[in-house]
C-alpha atoms as a PDB file:
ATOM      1  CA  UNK A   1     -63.778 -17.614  22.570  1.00  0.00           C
ATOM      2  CA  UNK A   2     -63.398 -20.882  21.557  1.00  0.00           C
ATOM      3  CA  UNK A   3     -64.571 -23.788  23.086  1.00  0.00           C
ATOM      4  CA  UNK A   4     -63.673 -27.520  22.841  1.00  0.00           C
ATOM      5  CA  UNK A   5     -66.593 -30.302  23.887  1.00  0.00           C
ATOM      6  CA  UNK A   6     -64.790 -33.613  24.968  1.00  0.00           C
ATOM      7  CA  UNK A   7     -66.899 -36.722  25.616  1.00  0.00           C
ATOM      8  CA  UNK A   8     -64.666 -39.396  27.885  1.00  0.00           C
ATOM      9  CA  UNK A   9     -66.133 -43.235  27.515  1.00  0.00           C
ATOM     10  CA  UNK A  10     -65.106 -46.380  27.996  1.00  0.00           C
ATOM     11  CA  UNK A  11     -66.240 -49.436  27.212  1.00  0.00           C
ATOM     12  CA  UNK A  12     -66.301 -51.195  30.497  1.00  0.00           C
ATOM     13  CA  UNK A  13     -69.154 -49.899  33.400  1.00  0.00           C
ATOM     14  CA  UNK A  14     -69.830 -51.657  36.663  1.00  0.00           C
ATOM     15  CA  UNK A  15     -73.554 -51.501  36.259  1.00  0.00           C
ATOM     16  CA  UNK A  16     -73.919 -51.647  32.604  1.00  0.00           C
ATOM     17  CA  UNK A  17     -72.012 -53.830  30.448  1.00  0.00           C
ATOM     18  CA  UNK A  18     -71.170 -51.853  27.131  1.00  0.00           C
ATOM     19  CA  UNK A  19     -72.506 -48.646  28.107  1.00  0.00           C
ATOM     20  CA  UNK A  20     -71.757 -46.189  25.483  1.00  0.00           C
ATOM     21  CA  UNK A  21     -72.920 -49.139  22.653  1.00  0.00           C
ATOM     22  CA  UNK A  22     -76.328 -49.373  23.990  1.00  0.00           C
ATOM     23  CA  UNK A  23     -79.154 -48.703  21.996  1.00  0.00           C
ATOM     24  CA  UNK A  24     -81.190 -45.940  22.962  1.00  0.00           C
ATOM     25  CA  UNK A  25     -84.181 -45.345  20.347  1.00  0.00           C
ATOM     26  CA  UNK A  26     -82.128 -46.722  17.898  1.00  0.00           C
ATOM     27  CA  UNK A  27     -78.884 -44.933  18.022  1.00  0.00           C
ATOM     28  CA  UNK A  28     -76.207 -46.017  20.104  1.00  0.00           C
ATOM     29  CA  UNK A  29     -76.168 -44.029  23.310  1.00  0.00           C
ATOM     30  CA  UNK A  30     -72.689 -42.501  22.762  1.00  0.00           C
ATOM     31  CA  UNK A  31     -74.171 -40.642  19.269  1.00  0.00           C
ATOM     32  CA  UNK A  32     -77.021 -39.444  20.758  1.00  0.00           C
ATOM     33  CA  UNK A  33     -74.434 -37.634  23.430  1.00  0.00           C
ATOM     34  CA  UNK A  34     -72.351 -36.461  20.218  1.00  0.00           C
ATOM     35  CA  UNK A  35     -75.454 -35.251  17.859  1.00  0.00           C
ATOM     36  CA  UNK A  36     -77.414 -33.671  20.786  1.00  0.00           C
ATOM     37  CA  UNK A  37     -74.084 -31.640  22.113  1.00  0.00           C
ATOM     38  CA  UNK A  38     -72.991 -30.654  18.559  1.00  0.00           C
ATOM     39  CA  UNK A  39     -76.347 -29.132  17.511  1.00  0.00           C
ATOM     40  CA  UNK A  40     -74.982 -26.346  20.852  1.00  0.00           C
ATOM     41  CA  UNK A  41     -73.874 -23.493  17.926  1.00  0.00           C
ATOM     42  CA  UNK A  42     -71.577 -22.029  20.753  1.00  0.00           C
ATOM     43  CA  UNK A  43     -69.479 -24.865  20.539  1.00  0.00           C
ATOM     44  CA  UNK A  44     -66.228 -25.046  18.596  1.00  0.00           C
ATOM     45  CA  UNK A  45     -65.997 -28.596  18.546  1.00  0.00           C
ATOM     46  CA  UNK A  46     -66.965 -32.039  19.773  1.00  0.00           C
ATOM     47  CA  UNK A  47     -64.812 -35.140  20.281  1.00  0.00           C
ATOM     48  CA  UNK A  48     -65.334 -38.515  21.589  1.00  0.00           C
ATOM     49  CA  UNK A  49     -62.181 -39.765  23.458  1.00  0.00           C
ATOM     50  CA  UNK A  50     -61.852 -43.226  24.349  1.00  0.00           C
ATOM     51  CA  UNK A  51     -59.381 -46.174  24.507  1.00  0.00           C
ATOM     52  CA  UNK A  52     -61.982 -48.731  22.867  1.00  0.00           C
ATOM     53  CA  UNK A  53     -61.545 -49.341  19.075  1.00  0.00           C
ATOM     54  CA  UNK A  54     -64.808 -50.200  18.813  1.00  0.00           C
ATOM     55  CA  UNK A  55     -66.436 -47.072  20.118  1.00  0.00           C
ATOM     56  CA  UNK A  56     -63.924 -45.297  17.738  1.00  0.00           C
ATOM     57  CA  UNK A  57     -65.475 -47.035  15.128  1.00  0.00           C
ATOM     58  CA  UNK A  58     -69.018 -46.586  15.898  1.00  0.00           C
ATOM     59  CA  UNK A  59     -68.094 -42.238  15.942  1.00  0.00           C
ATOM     60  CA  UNK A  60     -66.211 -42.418  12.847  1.00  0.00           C
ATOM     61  CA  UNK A  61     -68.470 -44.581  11.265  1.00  0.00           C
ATOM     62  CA  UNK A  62     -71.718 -42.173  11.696  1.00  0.00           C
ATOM     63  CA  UNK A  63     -69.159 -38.723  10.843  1.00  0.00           C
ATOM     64  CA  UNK A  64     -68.308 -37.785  14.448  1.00  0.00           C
ATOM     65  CA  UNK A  65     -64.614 -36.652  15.700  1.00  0.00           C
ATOM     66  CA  UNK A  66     -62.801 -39.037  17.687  1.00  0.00           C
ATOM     67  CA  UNK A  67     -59.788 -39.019  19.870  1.00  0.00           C
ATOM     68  CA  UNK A  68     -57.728 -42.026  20.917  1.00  0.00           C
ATOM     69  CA  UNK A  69     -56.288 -42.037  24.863  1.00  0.00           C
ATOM     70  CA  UNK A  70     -54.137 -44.209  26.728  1.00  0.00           C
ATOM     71  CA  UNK A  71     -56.333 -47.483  28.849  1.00  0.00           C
ATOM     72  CA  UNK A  72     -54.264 -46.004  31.969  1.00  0.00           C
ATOM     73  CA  UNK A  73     -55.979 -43.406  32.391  1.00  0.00           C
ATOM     74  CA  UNK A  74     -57.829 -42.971  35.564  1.00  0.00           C
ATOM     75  CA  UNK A  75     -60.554 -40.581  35.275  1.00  0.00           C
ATOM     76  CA  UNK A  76     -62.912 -39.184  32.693  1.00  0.00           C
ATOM     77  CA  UNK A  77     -61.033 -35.454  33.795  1.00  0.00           C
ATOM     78  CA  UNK A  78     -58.018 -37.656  33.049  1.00  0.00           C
ATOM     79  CA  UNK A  79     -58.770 -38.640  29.870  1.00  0.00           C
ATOM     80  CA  UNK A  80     -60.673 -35.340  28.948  1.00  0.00           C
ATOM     81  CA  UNK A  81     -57.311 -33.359  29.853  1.00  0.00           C
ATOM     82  CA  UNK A  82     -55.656 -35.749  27.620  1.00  0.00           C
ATOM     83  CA  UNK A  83     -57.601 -34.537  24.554  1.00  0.00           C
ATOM     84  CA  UNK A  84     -57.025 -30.729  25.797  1.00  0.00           C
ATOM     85  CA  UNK A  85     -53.392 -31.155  25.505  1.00  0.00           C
ATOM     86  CA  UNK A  86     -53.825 -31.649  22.103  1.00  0.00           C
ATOM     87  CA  UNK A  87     -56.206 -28.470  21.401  1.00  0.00           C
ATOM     88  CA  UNK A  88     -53.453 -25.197  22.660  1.00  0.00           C
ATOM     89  CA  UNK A  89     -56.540 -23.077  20.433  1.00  0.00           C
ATOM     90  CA  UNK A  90     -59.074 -23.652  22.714  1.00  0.00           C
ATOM     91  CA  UNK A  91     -60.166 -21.301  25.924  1.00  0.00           C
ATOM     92  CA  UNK A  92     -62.485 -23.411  27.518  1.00  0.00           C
ATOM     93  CA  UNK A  93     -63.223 -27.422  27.685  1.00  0.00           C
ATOM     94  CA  UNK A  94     -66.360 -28.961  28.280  1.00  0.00           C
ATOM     95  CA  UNK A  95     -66.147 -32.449  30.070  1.00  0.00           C
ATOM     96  CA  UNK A  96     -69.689 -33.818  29.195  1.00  0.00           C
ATOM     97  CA  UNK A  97     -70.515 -37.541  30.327  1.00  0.00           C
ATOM     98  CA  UNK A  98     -71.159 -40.361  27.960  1.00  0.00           C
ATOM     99  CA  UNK A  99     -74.173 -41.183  29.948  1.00  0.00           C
ATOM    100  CA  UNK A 100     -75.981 -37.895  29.147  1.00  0.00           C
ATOM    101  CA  UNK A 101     -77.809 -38.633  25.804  1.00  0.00           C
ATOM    102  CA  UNK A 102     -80.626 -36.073  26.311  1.00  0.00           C
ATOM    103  CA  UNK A 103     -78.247 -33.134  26.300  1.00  0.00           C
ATOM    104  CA  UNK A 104     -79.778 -30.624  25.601  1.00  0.00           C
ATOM    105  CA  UNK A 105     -77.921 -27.408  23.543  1.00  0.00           C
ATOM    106  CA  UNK A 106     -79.643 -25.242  25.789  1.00  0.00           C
ATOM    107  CA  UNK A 107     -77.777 -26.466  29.024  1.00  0.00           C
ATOM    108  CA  UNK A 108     -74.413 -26.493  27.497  1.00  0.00           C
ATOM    109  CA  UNK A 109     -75.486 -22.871  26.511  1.00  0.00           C
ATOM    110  CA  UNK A 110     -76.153 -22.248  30.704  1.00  0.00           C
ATOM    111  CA  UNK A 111     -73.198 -23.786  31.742  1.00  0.00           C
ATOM    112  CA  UNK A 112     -70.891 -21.789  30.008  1.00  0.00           C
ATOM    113  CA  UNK A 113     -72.704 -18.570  30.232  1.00  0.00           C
ATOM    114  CA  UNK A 114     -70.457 -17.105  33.283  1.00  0.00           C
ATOM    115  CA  UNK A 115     -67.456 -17.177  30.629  1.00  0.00           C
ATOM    116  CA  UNK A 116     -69.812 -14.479  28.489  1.00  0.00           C
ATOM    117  CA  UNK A 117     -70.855 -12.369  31.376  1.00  0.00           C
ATOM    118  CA  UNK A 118     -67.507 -11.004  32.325  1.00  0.00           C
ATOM    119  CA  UNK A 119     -66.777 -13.332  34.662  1.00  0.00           C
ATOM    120  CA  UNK A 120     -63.431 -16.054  34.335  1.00  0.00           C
ATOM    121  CA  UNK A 121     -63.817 -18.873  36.760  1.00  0.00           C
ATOM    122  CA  UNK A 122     -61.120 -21.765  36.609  1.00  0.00           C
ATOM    123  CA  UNK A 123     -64.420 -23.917  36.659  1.00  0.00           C
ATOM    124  CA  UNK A 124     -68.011 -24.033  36.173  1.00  0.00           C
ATOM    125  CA  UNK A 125     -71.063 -26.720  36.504  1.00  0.00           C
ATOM    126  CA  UNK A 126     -74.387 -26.836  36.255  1.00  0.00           C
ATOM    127  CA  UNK A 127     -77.137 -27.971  38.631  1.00  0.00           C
ATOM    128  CA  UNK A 128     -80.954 -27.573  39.078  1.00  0.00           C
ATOM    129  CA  UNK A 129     -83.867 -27.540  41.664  1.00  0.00           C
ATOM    130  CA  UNK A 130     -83.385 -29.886  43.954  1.00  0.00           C
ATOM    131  CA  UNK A 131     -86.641 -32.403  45.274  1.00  0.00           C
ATOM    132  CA  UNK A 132     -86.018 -31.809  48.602  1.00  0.00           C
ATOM    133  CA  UNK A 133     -89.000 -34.321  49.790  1.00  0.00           C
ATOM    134  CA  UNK A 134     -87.761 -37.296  47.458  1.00  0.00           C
ATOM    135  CA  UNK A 135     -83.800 -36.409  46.775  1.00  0.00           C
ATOM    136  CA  UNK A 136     -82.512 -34.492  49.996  1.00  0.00           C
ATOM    137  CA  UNK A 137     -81.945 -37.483  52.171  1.00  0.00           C
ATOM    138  CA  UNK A 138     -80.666 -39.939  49.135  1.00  0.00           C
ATOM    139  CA  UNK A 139     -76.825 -40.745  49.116  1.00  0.00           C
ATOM    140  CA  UNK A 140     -77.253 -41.405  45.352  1.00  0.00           C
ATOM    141  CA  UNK A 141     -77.858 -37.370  44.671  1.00  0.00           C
ATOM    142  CA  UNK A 142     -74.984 -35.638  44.895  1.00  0.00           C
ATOM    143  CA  UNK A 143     -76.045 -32.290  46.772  1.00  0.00           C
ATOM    144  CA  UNK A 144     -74.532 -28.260  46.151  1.00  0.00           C
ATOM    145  CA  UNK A 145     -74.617 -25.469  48.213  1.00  0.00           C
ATOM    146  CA  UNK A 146     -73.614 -22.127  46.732  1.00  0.00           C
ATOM    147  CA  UNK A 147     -72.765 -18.631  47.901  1.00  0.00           C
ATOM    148  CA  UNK A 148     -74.963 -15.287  47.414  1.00  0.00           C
ATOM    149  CA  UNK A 149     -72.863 -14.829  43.815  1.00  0.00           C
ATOM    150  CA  UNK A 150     -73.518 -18.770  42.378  1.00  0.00           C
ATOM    151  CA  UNK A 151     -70.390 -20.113  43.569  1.00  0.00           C
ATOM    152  CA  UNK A 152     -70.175 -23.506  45.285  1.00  0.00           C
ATOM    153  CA  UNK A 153     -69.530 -23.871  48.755  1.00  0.00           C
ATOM    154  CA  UNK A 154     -69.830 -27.794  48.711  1.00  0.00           C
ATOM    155  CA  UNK A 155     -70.784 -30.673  47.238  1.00  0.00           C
ATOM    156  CA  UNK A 156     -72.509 -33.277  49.470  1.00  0.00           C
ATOM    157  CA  UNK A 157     -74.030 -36.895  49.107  1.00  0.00           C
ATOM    158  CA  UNK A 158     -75.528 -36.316  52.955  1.00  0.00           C
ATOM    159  CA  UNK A 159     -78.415 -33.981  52.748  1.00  0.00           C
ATOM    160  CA  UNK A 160     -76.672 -30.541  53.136  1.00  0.00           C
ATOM    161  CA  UNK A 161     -77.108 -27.620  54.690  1.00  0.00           C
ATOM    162  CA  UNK A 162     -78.503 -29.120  58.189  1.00  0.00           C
ATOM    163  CA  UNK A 163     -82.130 -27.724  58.529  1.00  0.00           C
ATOM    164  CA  UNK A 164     -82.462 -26.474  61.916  1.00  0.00           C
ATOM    165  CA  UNK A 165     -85.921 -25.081  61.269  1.00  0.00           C
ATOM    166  CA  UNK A 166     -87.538 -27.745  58.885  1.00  0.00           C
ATOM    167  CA  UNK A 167     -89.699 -24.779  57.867  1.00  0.00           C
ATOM    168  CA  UNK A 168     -87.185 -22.718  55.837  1.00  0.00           C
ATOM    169  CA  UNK A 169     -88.048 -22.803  52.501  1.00  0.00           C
ATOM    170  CA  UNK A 170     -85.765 -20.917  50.428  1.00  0.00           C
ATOM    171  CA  UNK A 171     -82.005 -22.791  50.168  1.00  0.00           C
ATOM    172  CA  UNK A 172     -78.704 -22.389  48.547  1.00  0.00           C
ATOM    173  CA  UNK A 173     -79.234 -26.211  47.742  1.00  0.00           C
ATOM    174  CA  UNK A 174     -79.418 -27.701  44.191  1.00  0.00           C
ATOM    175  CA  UNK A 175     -78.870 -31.340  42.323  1.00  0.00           C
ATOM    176  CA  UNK A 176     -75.951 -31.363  40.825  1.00  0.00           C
ATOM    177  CA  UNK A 177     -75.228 -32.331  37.277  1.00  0.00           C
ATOM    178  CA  UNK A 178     -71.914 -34.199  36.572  1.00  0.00           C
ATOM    179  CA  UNK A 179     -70.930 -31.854  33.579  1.00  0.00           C
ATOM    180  CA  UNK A 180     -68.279 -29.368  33.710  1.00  0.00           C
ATOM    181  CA  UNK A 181     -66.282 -26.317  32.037  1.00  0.00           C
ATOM    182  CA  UNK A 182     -63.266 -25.416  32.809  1.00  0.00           C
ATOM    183  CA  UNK A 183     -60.645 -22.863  31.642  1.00  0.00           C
ATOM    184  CA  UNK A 184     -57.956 -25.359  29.502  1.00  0.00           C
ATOM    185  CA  UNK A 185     -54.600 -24.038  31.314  1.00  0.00           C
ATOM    186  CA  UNK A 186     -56.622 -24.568  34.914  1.00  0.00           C
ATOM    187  CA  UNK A 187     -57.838 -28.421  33.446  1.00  0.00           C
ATOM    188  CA  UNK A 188     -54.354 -29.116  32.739  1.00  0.00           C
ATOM    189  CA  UNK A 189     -53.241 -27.968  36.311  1.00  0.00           C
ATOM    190  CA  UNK A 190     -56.809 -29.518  37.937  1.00  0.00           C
ATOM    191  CA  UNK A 191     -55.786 -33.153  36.764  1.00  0.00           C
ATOM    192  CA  UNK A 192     -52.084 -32.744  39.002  1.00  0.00           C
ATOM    193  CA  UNK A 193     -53.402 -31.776  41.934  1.00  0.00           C
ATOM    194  CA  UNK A 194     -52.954 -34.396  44.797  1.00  0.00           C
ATOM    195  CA  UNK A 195     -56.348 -36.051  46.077  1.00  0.00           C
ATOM    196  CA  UNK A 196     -57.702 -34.314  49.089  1.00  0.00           C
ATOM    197  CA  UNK A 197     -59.484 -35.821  52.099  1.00  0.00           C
ATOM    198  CA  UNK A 198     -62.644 -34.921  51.250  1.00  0.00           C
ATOM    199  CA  UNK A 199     -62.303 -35.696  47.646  1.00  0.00           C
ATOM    200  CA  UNK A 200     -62.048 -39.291  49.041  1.00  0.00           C
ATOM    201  CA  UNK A 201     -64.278 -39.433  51.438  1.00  0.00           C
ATOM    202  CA  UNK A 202     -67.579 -38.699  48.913  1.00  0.00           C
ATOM    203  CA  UNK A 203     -65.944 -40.000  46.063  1.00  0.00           C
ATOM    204  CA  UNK A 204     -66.385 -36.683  44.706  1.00  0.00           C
ATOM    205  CA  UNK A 205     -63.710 -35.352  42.180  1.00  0.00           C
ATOM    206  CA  UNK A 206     -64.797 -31.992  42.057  1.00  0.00           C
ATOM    207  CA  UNK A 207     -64.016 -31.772  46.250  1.00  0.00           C
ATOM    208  CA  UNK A 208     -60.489 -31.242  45.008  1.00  0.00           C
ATOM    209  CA  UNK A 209     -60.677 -28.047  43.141  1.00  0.00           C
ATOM    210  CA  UNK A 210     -63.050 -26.534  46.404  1.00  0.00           C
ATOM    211  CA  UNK A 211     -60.082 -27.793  49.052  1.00  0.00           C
ATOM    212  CA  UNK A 212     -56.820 -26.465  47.212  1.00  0.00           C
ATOM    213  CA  UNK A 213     -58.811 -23.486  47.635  1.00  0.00           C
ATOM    214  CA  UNK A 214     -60.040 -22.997  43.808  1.00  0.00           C
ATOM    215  CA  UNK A 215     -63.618 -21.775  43.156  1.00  0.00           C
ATOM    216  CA  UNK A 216     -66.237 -23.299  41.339  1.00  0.00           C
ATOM    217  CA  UNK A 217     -69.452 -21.485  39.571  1.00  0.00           C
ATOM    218  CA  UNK A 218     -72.643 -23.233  39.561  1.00  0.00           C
ATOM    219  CA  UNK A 219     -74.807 -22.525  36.701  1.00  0.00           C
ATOM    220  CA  UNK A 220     -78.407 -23.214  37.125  1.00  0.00           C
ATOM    221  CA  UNK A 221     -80.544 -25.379  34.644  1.00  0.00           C
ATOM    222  CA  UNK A 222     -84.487 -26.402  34.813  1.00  0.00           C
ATOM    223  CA  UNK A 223     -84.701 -29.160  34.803  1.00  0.00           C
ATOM    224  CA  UNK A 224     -83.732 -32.957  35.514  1.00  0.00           C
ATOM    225  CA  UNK A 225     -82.307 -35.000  32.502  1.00  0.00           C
ATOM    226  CA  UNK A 226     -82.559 -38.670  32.008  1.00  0.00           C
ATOM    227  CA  UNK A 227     -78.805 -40.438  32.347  1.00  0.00           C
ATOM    228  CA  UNK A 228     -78.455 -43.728  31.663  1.00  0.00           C
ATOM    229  CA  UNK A 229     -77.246 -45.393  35.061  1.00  0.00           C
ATOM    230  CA  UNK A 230     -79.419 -48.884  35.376  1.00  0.00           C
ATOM    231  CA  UNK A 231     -81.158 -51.085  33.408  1.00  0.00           C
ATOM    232  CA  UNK A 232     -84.633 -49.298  34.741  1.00  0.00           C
ATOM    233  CA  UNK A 233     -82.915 -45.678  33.540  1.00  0.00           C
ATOM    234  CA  UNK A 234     -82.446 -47.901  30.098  1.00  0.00           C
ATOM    235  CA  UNK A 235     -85.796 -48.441  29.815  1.00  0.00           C
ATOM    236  CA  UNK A 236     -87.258 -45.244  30.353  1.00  0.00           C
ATOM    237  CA  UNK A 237     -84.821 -44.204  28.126  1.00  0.00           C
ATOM    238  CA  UNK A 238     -86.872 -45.890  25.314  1.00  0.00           C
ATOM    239  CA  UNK A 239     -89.886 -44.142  25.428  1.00  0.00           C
ATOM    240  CA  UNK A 240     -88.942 -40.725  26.748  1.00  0.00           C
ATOM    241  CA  UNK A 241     -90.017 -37.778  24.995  1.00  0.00           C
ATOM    242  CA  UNK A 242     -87.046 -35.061  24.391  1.00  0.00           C
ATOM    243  CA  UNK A 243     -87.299 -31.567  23.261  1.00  0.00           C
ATOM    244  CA  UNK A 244     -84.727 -30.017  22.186  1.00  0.00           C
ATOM    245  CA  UNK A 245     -84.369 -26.061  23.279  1.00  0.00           C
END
């Protein structure tokens, strides 16, 4: 099986100017992404694609494989599926976010584990434990809730499922992670589909797989990792400690 890890970025960010370019420990954030997710030995390959020249440079420039896309392009599924086209070798894509620089192999490894167990779903993701007393009730933290077999029923910003008895415990709930795998042909058919209501209403992409009826198979991680949102996450970012697994 092979399988084709595409890092979208961009050069422009609402919250932080120059995202990708920042300097995280001394590397720019966008290698650290590309080093951390190539040292995953189940993955084929790894490719930056972008519509800045200048991030282009800074992945050729320390050996990394870079794709040029179009500055139309929408989404970073958009521009992933863009790169995908290209690749008619590869079973399964990885769409990991530029904003992830403390990857580690060992996640990549648990999100595409379903495609080694027998199982074929059109798309997988990963999640883990969810703080239920800081993160349950924060918009910011997007929410899933899966089935008895892993597979999501929905993805939430409001704190989901509704806790009649405050004093249930055990929950279908996790904290999603923004990092997906999905089958190529199904990626190239994902990125057509119409926008669907709910889609909209969270601002959630993944919504439109779940409402044209499409299933989705959570994978479960650990543990949190750091992204890079805000200038605060930046500076954590500085001194954090990461071990690689």
């Amino acid at each position: 099986m092979k399988i084709l890890c595409v890092i979208p970025s961009r050069i422009g960010s609402t919250r932080l100017e120059r995202k990708p370019l920042l300097l995280i420990q001394g590397k720019p954030m966008i290698q650290m992404v590309y080093e951390n997710a190539s040292k995953c030995k189940m993955l084929s390959k790894v490719i930056v694609a972008t519509d800045s020249e200048e991030i282009a440079n800074v992945v050729t420039n320390y050996g990394g494989n870079v794709a040029m896309t179009s500055s139309n392009i929408r989404t970073g599924s958009d521009r992933v599926a863009a790169v995908a086209e290209q690749h008619d070798d590869m079973d399964i894509i990885i769409n990991l976010q530029g904003d992830e620089p403390f990857i580690k192999p060992k996640m990549l490894e648990q999100l595409i584990a379903p495609y080694f167990s027998g199982e074929q779903p059109e798309m997988a993701t990963l999640a883990y434990p969810l703080d239920m007393q800081k993160d349950y009730h924060d918009p910011g933290v997007v929410k899933v809730i899966t089935d008895l077999k892993g597979y999501a029923l929905y993805f939430s910003r409001s704190p989901i499922p509704y806790l009649r008895d405050s004093s249930q415990k055990q929950l279908p709930v996790y904290h999603h992670m923004g990092i997906y795998a999905f089958k190529r042909d199904f990626l190239l058919q994902y990125t057509k589909l119409p926008q669907t209501p709910c889609e909209i209403a969270e601002a959630l992409e993944q919504l439109r797989a779940l409402e044209h009826g499409y299933r989705i198979r959570v994978s479960l991680t650990e543990e949190k990792n750091l992204e890079i949102n805000t200038q605060n996450d930046l500076a954590m970012a500085q001194n954090f400690k990461f071990i690689q697994e």
